[in-house]
N, C-alpha and C. Protein backbone atom coordinates (compact mmCIF):
# COMPACT_ATOMS: atom_id res chain seq x y z
N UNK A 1 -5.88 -6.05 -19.65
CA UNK A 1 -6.92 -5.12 -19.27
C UNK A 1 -6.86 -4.90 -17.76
N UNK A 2 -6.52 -3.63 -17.30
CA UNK A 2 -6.76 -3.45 -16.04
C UNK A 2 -7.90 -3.09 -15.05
N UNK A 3 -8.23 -3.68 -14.53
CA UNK A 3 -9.33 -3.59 -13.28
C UNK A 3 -9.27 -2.52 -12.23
N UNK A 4 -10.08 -1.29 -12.23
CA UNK A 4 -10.36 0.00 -11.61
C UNK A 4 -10.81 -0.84 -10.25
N UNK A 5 -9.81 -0.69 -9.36
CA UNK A 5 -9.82 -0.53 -8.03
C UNK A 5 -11.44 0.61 -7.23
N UNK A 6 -12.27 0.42 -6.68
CA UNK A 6 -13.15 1.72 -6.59
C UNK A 6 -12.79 1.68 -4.47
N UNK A 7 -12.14 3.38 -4.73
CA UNK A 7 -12.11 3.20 -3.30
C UNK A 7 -13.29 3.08 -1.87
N UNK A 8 -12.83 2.51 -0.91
CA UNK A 8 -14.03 2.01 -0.35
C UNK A 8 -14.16 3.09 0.83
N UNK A 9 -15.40 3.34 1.57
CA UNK A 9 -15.66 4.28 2.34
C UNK A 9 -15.27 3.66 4.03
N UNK A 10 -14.53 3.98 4.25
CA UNK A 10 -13.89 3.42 5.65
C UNK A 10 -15.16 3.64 7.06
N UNK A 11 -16.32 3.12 7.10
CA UNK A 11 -17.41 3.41 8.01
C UNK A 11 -17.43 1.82 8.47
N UNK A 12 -17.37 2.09 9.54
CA UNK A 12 -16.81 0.29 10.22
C UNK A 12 -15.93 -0.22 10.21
N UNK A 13 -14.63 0.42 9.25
CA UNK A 13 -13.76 -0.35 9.60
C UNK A 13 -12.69 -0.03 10.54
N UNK A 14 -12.36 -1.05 11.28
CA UNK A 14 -10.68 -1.03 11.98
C UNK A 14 -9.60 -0.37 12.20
N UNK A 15 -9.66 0.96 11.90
CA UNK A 15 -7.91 1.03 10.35
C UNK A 15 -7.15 1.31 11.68
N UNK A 16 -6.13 1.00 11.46
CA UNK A 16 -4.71 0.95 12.32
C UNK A 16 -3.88 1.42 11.39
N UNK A 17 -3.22 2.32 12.13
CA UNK A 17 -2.31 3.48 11.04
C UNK A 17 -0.81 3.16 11.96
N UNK A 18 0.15 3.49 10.55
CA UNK A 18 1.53 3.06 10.49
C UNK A 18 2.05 4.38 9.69
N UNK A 19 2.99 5.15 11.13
CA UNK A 19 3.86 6.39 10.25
C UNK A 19 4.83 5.59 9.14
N UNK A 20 5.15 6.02 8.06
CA UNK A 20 6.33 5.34 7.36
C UNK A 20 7.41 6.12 7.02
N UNK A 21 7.37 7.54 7.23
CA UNK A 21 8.48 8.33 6.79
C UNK A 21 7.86 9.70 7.44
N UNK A 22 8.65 10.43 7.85
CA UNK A 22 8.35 11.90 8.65
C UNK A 22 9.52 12.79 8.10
N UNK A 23 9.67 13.70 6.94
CA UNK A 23 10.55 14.59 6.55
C UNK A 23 10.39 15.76 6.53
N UNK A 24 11.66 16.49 6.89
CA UNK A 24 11.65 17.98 7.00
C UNK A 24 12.61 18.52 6.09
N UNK A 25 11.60 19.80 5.54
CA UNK A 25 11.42 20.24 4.82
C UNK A 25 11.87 21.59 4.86
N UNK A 26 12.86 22.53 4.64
CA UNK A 26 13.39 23.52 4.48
C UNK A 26 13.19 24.15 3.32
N UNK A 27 12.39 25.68 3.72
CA UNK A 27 12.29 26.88 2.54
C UNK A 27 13.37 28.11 2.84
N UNK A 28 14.25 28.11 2.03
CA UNK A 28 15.14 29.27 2.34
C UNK A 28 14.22 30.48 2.01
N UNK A 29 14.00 31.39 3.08
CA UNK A 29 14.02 32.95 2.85
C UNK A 29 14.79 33.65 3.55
N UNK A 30 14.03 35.03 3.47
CA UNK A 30 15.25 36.46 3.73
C UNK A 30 15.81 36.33 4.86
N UNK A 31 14.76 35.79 5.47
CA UNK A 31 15.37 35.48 7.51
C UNK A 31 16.20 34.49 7.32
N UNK A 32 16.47 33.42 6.56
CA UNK A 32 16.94 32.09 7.10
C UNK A 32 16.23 31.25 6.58
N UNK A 33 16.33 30.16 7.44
CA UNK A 33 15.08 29.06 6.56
C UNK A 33 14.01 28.55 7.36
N UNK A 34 13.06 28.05 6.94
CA UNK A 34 11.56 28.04 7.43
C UNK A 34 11.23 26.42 7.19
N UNK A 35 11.35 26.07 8.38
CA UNK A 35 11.11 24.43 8.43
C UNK A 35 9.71 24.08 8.22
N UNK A 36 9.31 22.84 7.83
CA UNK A 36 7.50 22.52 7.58
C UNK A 36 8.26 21.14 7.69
N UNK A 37 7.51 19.79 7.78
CA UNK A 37 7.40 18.40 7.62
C UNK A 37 6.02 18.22 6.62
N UNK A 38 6.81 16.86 6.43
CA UNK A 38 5.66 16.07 5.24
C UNK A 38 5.84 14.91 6.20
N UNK A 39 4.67 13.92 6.14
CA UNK A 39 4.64 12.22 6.40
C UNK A 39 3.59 11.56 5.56
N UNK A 40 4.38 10.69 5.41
CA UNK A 40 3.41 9.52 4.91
C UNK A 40 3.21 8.24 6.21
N UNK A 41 1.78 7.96 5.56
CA UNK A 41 1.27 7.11 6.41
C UNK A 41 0.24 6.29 5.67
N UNK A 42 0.38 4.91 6.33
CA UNK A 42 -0.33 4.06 6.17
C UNK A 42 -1.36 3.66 6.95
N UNK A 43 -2.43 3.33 6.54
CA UNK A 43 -3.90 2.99 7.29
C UNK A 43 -4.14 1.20 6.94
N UNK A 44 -5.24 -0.27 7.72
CA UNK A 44 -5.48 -0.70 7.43
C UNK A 44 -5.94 -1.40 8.36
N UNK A 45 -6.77 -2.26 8.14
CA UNK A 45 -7.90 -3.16 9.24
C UNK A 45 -7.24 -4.89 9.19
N UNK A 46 -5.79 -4.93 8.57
CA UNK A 46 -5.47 -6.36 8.74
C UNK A 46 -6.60 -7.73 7.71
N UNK A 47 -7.51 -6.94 7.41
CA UNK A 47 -8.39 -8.16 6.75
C UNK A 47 -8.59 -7.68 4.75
N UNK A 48 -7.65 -6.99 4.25
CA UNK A 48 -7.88 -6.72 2.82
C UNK A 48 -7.81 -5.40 2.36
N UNK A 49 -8.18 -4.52 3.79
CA UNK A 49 -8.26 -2.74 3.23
C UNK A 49 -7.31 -2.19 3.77
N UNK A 50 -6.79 -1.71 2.73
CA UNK A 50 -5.30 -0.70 2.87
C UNK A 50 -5.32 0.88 2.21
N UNK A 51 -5.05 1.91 2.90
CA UNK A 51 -5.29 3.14 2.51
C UNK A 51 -3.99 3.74 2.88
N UNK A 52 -2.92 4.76 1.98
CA UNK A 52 -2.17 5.33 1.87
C UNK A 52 -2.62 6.94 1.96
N UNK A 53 -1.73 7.79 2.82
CA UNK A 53 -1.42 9.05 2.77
C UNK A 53 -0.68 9.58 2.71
N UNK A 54 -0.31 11.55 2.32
CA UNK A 54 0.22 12.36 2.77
C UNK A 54 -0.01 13.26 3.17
N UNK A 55 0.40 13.84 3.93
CA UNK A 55 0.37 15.03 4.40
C UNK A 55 1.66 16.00 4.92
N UNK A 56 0.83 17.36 4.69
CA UNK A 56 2.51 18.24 5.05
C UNK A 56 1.82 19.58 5.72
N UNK A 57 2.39 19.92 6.81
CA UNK A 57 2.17 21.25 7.89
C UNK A 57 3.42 21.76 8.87
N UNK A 58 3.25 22.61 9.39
CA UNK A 58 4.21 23.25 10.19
C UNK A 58 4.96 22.62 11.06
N UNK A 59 4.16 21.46 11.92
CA UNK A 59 4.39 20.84 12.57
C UNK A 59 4.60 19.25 12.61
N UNK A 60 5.06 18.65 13.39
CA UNK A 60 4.72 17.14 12.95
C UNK A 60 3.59 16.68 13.34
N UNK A 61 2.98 16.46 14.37
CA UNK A 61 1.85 15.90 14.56
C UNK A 61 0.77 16.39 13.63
N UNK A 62 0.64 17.56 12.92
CA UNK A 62 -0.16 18.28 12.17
C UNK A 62 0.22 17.72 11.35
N UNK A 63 1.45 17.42 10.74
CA UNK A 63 1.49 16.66 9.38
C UNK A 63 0.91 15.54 9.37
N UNK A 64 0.81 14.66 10.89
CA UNK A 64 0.89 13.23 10.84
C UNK A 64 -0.49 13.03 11.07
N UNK A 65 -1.13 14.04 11.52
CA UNK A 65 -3.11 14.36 11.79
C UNK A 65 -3.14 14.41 9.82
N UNK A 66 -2.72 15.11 9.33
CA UNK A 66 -3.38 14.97 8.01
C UNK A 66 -3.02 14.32 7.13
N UNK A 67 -1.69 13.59 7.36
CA UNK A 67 -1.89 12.12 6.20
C UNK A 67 -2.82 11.10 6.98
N UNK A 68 -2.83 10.70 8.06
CA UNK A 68 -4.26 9.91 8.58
C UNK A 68 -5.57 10.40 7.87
N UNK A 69 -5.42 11.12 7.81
CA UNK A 69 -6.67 11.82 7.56
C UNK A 69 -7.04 11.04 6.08
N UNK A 70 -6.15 11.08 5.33
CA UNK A 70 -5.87 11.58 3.62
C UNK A 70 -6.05 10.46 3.27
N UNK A 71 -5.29 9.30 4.06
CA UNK A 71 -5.01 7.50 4.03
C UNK A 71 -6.25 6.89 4.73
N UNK A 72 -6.93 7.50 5.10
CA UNK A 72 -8.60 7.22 5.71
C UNK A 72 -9.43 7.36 3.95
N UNK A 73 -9.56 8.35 3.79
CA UNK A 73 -10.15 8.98 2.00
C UNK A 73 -9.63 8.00 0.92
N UNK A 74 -8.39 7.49 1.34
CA UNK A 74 -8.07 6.81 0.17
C UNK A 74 -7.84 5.00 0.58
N UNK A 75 -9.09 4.88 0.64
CA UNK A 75 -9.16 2.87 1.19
C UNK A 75 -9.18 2.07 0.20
N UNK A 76 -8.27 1.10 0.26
CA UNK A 76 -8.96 0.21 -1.14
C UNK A 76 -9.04 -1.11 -0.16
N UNK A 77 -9.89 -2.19 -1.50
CA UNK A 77 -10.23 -3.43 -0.98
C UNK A 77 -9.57 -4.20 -2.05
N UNK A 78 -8.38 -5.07 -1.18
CA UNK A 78 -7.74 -5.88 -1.82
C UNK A 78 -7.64 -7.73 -1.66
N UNK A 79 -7.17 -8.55 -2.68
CA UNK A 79 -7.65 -9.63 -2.38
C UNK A 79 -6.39 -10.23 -1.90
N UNK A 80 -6.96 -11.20 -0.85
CA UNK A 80 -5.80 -12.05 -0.43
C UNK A 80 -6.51 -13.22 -0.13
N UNK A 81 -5.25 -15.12 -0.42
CA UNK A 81 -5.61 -15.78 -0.59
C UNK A 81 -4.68 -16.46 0.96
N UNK A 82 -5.39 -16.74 1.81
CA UNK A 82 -4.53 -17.48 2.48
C UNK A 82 -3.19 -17.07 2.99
N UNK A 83 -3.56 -15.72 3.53
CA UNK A 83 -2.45 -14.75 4.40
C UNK A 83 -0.84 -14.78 3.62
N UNK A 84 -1.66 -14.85 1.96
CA UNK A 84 -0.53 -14.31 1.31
C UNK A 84 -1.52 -13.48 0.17
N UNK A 85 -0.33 -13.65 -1.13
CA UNK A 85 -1.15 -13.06 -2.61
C UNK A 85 -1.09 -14.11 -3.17
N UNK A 86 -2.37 -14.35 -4.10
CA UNK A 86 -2.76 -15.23 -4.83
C UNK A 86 -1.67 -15.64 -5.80
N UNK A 87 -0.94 -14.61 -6.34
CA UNK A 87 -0.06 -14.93 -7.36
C UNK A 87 1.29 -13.65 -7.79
N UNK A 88 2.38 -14.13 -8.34
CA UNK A 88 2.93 -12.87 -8.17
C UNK A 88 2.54 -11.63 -8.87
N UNK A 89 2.98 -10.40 -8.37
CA UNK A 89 2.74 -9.15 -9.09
C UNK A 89 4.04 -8.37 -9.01
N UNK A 90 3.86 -7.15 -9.87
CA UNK A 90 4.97 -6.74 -9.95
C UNK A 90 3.96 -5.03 -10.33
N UNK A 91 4.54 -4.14 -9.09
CA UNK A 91 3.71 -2.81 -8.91
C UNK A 91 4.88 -1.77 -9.17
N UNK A 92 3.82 -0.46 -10.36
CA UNK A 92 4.95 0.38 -10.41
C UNK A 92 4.94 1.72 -10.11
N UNK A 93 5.23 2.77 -10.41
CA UNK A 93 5.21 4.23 -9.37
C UNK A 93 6.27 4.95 -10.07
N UNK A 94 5.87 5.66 -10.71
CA UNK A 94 7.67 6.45 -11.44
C UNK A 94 8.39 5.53 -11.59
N UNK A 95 9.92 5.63 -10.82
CA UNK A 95 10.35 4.60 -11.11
C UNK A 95 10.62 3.78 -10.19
N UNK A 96 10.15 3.54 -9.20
CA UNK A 96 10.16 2.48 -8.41
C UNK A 96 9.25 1.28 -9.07
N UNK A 97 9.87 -0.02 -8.83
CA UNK A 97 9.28 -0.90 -9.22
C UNK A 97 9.46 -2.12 -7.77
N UNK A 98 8.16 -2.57 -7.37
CA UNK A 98 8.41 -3.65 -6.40
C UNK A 98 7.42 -4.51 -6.54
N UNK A 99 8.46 -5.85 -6.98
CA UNK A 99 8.15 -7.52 -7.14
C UNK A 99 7.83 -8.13 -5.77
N UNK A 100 6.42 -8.83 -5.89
CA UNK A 100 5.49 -9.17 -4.34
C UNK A 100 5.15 -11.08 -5.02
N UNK A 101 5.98 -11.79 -4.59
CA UNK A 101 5.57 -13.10 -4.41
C UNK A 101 5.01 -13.70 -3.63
N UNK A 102 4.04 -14.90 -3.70
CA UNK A 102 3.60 -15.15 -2.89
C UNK A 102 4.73 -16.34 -1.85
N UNK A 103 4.39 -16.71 -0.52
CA UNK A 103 5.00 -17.26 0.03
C UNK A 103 4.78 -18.40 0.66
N UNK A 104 5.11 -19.57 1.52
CA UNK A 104 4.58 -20.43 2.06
C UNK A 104 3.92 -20.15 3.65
N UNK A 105 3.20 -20.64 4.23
CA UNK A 105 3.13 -20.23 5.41
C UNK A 105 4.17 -20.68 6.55
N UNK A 106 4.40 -19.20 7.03
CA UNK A 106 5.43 -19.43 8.20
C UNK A 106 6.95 -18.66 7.67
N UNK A 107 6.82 -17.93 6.60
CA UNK A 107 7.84 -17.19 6.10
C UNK A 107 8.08 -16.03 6.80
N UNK A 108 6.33 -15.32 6.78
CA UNK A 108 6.64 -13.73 7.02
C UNK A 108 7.11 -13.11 6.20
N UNK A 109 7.47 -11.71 6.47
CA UNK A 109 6.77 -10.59 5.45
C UNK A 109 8.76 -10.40 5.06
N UNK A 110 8.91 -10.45 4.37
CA UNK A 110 10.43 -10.63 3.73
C UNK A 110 10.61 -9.38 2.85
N UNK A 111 10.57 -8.35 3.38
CA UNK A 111 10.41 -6.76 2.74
C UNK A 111 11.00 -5.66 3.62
N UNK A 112 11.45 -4.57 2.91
CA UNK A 112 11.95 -3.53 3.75
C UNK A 112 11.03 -2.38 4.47
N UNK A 113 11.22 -2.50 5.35
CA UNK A 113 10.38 -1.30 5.79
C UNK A 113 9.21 -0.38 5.58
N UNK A 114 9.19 0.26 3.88
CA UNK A 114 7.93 0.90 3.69
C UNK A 114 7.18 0.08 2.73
N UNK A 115 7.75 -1.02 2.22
CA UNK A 115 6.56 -2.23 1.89
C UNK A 115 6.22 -3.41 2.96
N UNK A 116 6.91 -3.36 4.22
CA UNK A 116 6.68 -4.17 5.18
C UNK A 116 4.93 -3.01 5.67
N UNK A 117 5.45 -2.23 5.78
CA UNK A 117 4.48 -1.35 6.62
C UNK A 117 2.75 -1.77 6.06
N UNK A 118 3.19 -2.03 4.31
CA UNK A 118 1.82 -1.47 3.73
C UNK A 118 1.28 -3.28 3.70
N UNK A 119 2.21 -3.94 3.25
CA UNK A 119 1.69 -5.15 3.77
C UNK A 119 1.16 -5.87 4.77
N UNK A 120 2.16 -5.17 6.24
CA UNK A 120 1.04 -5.48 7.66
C UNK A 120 -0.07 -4.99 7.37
N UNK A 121 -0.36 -3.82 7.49
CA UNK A 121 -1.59 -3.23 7.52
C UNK A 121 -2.75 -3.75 6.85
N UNK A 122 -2.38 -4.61 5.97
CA UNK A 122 -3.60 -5.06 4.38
C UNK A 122 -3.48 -6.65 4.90
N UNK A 123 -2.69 -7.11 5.96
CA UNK A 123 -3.33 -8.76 6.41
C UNK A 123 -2.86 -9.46 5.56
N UNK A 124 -1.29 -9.20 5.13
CA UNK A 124 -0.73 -10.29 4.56
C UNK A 124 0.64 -10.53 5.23
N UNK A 125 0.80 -11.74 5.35
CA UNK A 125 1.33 -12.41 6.38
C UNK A 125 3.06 -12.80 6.03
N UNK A 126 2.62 -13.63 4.74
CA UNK A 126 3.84 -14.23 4.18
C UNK A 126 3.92 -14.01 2.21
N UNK A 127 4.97 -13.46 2.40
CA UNK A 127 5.33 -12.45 0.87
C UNK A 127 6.66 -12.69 0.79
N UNK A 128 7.29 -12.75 -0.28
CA UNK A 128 8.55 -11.99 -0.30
C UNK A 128 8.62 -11.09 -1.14
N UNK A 129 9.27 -10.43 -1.15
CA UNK A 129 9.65 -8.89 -2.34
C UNK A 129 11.07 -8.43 -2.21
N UNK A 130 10.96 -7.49 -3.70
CA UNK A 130 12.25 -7.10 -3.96
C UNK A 130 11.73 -5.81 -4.69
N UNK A 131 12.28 -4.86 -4.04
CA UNK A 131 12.62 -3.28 -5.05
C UNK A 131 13.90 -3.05 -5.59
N UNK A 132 13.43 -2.58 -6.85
CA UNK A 132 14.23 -2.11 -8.11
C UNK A 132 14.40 -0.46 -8.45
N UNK A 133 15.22 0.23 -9.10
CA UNK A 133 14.86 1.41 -8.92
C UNK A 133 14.81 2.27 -7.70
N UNK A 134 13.83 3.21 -7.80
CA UNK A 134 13.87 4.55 -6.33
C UNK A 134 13.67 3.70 -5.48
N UNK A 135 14.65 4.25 -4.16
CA UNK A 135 14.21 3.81 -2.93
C UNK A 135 13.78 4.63 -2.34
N UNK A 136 13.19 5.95 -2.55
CA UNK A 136 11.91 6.95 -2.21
C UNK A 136 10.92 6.32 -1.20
N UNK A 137 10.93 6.30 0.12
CA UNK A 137 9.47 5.46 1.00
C UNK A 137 8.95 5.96 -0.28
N UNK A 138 8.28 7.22 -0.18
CA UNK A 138 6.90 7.86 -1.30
C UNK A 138 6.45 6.80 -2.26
N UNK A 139 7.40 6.53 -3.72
CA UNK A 139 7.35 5.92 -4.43
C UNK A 139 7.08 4.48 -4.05
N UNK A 140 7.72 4.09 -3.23
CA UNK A 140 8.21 2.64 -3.04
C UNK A 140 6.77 1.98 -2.20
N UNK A 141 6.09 3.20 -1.53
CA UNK A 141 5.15 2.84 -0.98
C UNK A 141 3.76 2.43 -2.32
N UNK A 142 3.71 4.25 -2.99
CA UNK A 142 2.96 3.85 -3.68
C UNK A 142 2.73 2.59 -5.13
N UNK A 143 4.14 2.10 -5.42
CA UNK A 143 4.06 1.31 -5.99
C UNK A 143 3.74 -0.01 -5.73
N UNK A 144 3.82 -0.06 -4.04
CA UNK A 144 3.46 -1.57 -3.68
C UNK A 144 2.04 -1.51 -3.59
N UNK A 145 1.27 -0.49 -3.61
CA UNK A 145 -0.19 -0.48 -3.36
C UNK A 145 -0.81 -0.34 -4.92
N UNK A 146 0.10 -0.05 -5.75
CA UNK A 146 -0.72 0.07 -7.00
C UNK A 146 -0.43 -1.96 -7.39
N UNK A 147 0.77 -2.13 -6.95
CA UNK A 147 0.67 -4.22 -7.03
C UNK A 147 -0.18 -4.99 -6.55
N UNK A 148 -0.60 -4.07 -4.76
CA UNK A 148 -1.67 -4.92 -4.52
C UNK A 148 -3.00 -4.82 -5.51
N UNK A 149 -3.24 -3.35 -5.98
CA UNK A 149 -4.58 -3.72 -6.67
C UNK A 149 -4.45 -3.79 -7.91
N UNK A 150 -3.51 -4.58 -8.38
CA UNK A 150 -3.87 -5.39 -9.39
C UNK A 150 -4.04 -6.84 -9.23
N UNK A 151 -4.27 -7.30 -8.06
CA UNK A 151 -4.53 -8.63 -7.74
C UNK A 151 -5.81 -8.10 -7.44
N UNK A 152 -6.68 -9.72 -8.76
CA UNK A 152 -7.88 -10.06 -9.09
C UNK A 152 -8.15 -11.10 -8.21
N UNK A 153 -9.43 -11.36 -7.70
CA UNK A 153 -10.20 -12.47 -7.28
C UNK A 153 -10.28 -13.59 -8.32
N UNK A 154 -10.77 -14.43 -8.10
CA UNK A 154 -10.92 -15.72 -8.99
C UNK A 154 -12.20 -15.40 -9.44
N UNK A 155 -13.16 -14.79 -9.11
CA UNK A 155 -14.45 -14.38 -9.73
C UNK A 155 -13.81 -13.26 -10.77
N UNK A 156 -13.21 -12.36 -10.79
CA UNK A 156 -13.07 -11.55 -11.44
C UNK A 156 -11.71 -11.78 -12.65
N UNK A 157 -11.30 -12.78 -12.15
CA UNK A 157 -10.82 -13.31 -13.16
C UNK A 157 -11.47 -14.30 -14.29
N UNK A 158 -12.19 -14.99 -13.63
CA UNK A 158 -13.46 -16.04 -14.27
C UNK A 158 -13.80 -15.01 -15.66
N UNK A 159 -14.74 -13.94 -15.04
CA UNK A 159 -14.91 -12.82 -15.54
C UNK A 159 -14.63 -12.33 -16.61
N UNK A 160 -13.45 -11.79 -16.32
CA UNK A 160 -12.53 -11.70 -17.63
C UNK A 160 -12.00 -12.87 -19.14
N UNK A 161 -12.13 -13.87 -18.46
CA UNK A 161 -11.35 -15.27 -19.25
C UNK A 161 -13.03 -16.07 -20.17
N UNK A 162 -14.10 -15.48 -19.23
CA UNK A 162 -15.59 -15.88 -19.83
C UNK A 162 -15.72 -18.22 -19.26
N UNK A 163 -14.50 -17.59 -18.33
CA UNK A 163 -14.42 -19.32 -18.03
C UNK A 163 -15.30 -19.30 -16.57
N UNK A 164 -16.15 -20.92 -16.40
CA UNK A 164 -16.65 -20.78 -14.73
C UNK A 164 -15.21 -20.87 -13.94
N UNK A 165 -15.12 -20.82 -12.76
CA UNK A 165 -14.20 -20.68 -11.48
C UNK A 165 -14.15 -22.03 -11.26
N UNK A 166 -14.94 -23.20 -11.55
CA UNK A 166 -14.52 -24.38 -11.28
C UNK A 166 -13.85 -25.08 -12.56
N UNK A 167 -13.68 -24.23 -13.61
CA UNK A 167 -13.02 -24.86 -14.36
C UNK A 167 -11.22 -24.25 -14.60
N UNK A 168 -11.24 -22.93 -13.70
CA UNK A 168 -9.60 -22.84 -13.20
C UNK A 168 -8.91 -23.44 -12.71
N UNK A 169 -9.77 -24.61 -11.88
CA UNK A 169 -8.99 -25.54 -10.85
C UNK A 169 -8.79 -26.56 -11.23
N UNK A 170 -8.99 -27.22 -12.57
CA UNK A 170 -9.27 -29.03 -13.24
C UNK A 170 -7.70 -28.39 -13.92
């Protein structure tokens, strides 16, 4: 049974934004061709909330003003246990698929680039991972954020199992 993530309204928080990909974009017409950019970007306050965007305009900074924008609208609140993940997950996206273990402390973030990005941002420290499938940033991004929120709290796992939280730990 999966647990509906509800996105959170970013008023107080922190967010520190991370470009992750800036592409241009060619429309052939009658003249020639007509350049535009897309970017994605990542938002996050380092303590659990991580928000993904895109955006696409004429320009770059205009692109890169409106995936901030977009990755502000779209915040989630995710759980972390001790500047890692509680347990492993495995997040998917078309077909990108990326496996997020947890790690010991003092590893660091053992990921490529557009899952390094989304992991700084969300205050996790020590992970390792592996992608399978597309190496699309797009995909690859959004599949690591659909892994983070499927990591449950121990209350909300309690929850689910109808067990108390002190009896996960005996």
């Amino acid at each position: 049974m999966k647990i509906q993530r509800k996105r959170i309204i970013p008023e107080g928080l922190d967010l520190a934004e991370k470009v992750v990909v800036i592409n241009r974009v060619a429309k052939v017409v009658k003249g020639g061709r007509r350049f535009s950019f897309s970017a994605l970007t990542v938002v996050g306050d380092t303590k659990g909330h991580i928000g993904v965007g895109f955006g696409k305009a004429n320009e770059v900074p205009d692109a890169v003003d409106k995936s901030k924008e977009d990755a502000k609208k779209n915040v989630y609140k995710i759980n972390i246990r001790k500047n890692t993940i509680p347990y492993e997950v495995i997040g998917r996206f078309k077909s990108a698929k990326v496996i997020m273990k947890p790690a010991a402390p003092g590893t660091g973030v053992i990921a490529g680039p557009s899952v390094r990005a989304v992991l700084e941002r969300a205050g996790i420290l020590d992970v390792l991972t592996k992608v399978h499938g597309s190496r699309n940033p797009i995909n690859i991004v959004r599949a690591t954020l659909d892994g983070l929120k499927q990591l449950k709290s121990y209350e909300e796992a309690s929850k689910l199992r109808d067990v108390s939280v002190s009896k996960l730990w005996q």
